[in-house]
N, C-alpha and C. Protein backbone atom coordinates (compact mmCIF):
# COMPACT_ATOMS: atom_id res chain seq x y z
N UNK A 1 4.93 3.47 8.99
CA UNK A 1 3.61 3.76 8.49
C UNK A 1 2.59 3.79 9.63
N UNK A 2 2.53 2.90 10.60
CA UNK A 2 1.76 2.83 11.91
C UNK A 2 1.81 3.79 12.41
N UNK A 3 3.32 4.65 12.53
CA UNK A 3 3.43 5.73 13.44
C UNK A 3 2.90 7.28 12.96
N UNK A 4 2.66 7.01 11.43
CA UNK A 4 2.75 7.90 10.97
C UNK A 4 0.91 8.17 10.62
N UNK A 5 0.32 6.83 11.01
CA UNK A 5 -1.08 6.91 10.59
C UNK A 5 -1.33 7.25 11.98
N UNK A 6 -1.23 7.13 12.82
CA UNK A 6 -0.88 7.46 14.51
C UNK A 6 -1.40 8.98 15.12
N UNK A 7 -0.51 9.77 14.46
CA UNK A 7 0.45 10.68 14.70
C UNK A 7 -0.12 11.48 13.69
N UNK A 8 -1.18 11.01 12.85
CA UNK A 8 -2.00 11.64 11.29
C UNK A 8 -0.74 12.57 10.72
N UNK A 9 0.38 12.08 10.24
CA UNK A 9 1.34 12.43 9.90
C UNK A 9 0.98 12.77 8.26
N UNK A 10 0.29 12.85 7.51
CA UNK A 10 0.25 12.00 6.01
C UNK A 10 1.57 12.73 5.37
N UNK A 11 1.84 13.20 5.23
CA UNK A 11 2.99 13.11 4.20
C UNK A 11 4.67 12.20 4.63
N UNK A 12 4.23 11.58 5.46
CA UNK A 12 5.22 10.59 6.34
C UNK A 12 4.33 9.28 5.80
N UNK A 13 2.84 9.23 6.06
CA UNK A 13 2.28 8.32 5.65
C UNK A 13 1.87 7.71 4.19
N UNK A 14 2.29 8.91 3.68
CA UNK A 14 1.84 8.23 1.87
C UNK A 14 3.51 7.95 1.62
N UNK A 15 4.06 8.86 2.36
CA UNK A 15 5.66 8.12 1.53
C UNK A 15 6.28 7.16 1.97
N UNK A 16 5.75 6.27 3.27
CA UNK A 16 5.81 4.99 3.42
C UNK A 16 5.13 4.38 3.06
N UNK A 17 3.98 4.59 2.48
CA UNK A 17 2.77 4.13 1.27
C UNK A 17 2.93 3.49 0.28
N UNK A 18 3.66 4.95 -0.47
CA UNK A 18 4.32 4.46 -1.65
C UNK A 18 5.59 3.69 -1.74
N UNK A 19 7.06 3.65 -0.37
CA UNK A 19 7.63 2.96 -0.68
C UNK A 19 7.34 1.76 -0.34
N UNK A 20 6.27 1.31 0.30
CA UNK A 20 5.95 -0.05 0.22
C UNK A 20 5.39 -0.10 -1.00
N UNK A 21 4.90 0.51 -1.84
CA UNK A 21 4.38 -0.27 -2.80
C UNK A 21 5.57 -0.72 -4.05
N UNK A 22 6.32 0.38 -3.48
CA UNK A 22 7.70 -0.10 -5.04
C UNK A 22 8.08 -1.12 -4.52
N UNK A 23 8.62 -0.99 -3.38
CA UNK A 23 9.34 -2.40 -2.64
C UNK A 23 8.47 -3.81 -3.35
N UNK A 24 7.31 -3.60 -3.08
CA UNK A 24 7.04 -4.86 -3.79
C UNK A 24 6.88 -5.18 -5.07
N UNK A 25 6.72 -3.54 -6.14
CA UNK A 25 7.15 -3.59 -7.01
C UNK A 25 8.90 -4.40 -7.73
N UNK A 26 9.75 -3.75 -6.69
CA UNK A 26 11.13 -4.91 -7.29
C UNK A 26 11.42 -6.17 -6.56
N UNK A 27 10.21 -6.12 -5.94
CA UNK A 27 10.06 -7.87 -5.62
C UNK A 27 9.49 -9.00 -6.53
N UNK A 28 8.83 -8.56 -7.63
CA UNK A 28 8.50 -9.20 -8.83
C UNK A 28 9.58 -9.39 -9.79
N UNK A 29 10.68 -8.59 -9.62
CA UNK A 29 11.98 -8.90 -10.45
C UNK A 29 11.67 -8.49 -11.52
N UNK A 30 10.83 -7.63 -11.57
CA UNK A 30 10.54 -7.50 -13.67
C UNK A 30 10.96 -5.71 -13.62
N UNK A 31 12.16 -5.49 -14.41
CA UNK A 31 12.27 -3.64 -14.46
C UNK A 31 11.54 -3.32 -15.10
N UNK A 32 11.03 -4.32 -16.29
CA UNK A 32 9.62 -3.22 -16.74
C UNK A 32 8.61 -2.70 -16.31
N UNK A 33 8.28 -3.78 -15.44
CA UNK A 33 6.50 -3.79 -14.62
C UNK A 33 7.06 -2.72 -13.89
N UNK A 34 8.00 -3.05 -12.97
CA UNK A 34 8.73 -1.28 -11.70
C UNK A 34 8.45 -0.33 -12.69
N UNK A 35 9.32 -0.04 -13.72
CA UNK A 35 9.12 1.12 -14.34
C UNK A 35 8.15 2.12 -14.96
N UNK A 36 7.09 0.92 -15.97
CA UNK A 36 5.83 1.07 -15.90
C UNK A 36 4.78 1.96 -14.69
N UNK A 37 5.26 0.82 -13.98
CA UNK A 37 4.32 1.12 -12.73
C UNK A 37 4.62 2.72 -11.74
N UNK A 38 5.79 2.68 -11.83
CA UNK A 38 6.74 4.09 -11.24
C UNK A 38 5.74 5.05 -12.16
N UNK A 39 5.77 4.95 -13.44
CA UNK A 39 5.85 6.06 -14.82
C UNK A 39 3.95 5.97 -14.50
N UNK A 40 3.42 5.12 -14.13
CA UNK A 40 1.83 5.44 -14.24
C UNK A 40 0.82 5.34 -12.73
N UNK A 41 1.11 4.79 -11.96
CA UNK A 41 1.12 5.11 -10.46
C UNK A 41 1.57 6.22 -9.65
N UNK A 42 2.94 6.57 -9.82
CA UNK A 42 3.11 7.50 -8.34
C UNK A 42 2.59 8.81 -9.19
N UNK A 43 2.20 9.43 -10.27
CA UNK A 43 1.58 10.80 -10.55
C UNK A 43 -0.22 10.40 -10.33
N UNK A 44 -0.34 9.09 -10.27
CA UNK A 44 -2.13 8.74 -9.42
C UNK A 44 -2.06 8.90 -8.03
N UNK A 45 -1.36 8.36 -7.82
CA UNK A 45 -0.96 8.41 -6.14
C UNK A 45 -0.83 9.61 -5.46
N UNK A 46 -0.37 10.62 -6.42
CA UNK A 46 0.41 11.92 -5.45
C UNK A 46 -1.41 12.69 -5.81
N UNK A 47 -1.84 12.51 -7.03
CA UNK A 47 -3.08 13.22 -7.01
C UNK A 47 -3.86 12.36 -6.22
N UNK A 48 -3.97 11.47 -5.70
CA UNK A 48 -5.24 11.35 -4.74
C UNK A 48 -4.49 11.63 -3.48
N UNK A 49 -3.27 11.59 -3.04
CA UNK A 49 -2.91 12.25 -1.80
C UNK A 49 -3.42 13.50 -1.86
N UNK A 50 -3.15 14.51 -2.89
CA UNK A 50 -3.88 15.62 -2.63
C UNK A 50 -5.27 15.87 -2.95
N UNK A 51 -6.34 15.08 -2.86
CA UNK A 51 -7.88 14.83 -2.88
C UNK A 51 -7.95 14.27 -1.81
N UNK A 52 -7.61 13.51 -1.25
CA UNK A 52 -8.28 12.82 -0.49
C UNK A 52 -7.50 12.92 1.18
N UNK A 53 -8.71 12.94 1.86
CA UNK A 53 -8.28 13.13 3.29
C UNK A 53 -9.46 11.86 4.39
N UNK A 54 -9.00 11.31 4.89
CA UNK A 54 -9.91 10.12 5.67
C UNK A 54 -10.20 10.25 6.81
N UNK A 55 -10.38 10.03 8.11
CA UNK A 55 -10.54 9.58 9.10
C UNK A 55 -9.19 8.95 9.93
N UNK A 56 -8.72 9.53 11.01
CA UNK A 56 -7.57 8.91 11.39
C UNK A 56 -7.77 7.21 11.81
N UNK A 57 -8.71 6.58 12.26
CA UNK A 57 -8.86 5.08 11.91
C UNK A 57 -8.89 4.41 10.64
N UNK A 58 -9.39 5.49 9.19
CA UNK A 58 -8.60 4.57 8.47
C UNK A 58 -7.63 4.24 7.67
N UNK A 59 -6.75 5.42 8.51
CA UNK A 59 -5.20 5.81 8.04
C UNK A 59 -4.35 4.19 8.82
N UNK A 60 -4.75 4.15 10.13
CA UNK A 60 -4.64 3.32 11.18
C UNK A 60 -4.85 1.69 10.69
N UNK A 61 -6.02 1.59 10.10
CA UNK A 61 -6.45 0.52 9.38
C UNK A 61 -5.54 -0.12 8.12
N UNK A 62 -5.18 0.95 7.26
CA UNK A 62 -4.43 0.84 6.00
C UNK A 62 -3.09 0.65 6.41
N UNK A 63 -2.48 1.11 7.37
CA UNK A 63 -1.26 0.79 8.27
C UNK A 63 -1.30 -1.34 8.76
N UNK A 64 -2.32 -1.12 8.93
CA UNK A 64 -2.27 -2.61 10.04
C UNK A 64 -2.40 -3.96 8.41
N UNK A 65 -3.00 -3.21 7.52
CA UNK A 65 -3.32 -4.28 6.18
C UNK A 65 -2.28 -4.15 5.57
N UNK A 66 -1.51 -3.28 5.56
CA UNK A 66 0.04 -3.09 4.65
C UNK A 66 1.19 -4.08 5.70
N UNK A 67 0.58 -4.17 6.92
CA UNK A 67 1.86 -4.73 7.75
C UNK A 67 1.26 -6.22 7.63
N UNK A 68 0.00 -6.44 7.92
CA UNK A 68 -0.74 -8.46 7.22
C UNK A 68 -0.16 -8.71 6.05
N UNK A 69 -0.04 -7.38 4.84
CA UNK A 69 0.82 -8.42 3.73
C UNK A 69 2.56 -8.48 3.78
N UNK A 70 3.05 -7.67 4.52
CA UNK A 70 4.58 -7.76 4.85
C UNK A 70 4.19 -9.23 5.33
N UNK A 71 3.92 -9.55 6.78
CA UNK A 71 4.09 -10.86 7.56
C UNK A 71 3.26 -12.32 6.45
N UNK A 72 2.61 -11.76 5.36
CA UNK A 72 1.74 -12.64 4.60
C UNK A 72 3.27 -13.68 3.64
N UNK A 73 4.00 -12.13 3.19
CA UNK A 73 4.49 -12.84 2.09
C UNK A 73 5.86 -13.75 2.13
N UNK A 74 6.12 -13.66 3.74
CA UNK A 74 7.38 -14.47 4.16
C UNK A 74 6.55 -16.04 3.88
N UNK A 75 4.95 -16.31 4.23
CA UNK A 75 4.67 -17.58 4.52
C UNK A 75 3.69 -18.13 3.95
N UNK A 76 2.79 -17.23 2.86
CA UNK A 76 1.82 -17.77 2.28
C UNK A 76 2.40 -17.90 0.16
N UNK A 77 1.66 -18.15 -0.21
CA UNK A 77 1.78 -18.72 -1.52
C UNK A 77 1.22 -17.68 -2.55
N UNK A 78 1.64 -17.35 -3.47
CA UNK A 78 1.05 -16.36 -4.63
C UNK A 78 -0.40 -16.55 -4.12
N UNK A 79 -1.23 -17.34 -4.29
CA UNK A 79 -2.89 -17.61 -4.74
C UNK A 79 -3.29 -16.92 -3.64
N UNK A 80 -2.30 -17.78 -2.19
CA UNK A 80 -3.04 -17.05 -0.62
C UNK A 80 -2.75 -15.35 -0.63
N UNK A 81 -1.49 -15.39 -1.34
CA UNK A 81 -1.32 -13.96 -0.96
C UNK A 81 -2.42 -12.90 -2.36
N UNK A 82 -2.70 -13.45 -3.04
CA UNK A 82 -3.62 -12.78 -4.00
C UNK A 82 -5.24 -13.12 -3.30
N UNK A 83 -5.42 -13.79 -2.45
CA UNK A 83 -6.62 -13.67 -2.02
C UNK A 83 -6.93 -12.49 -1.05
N UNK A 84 -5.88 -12.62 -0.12
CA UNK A 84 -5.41 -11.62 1.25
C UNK A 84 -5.70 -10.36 0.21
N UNK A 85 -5.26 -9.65 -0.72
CA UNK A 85 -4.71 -8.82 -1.04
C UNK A 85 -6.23 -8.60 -1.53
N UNK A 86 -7.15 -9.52 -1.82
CA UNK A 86 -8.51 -9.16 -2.99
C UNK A 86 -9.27 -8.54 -1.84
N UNK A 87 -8.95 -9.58 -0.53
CA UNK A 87 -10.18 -9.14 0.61
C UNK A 87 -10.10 -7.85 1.05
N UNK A 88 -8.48 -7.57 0.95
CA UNK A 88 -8.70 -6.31 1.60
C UNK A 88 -9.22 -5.19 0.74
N UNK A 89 -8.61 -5.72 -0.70
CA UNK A 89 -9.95 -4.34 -1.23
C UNK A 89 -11.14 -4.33 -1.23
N UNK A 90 -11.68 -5.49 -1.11
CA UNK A 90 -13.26 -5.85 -1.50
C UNK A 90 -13.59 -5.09 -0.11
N UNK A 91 -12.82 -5.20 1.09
CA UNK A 91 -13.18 -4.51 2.55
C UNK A 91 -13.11 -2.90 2.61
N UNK A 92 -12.84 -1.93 1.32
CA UNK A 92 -12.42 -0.68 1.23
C UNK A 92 -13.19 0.14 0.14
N UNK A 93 -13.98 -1.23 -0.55
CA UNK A 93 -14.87 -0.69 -1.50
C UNK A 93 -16.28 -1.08 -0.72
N UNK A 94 -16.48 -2.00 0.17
CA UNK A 94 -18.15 -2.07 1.06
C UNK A 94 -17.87 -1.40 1.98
């Protein structure tokens, strides 16, 4: 994903996007929530890939916050890792 926000790759970059997001989708262990989430996410996802275009820093940025919650969730706790996860949106909506 780094290399690919890099390199303003995006269609390298949303599809390491999205498989980080399933990945942590079957890290909750629930096939419904995956499935659900498969069946109502990736047709949101693929339409704002094709709307939306950013700035190569904050392709770069979204790379470096997807890799804080990889290294987050080996060592922090549901609550820490649901805080991590609030800041960074609250940092994408100001």
């Amino acid at each position: 994903m780094e290399r690919s926000a890099k390199e303003l790759d995006l269609d390298q970059f949303y599809a390491s996007d999205l498989e980080f997001h399933r990945k942590l989708w079957d890290l909750a262990g629930n096939s419904y929530l995956s499935d659900m989430l498969e069946r109502v996410v990736v047709p949101l996802f693929a339409f704002f890939v094709m709307k939306t275009r950013r700035e190569k820093a904050s392709y770069i940025e979204s790379a470096a916050m997807h890799g804080r919650i990889v290294e987050a969730l080996a060592v922090k706790s549901a609550p820490e890792l649901r805080e991590l996860i609030e800041g960074f949106s609250e940092g994408l909506e100001g």
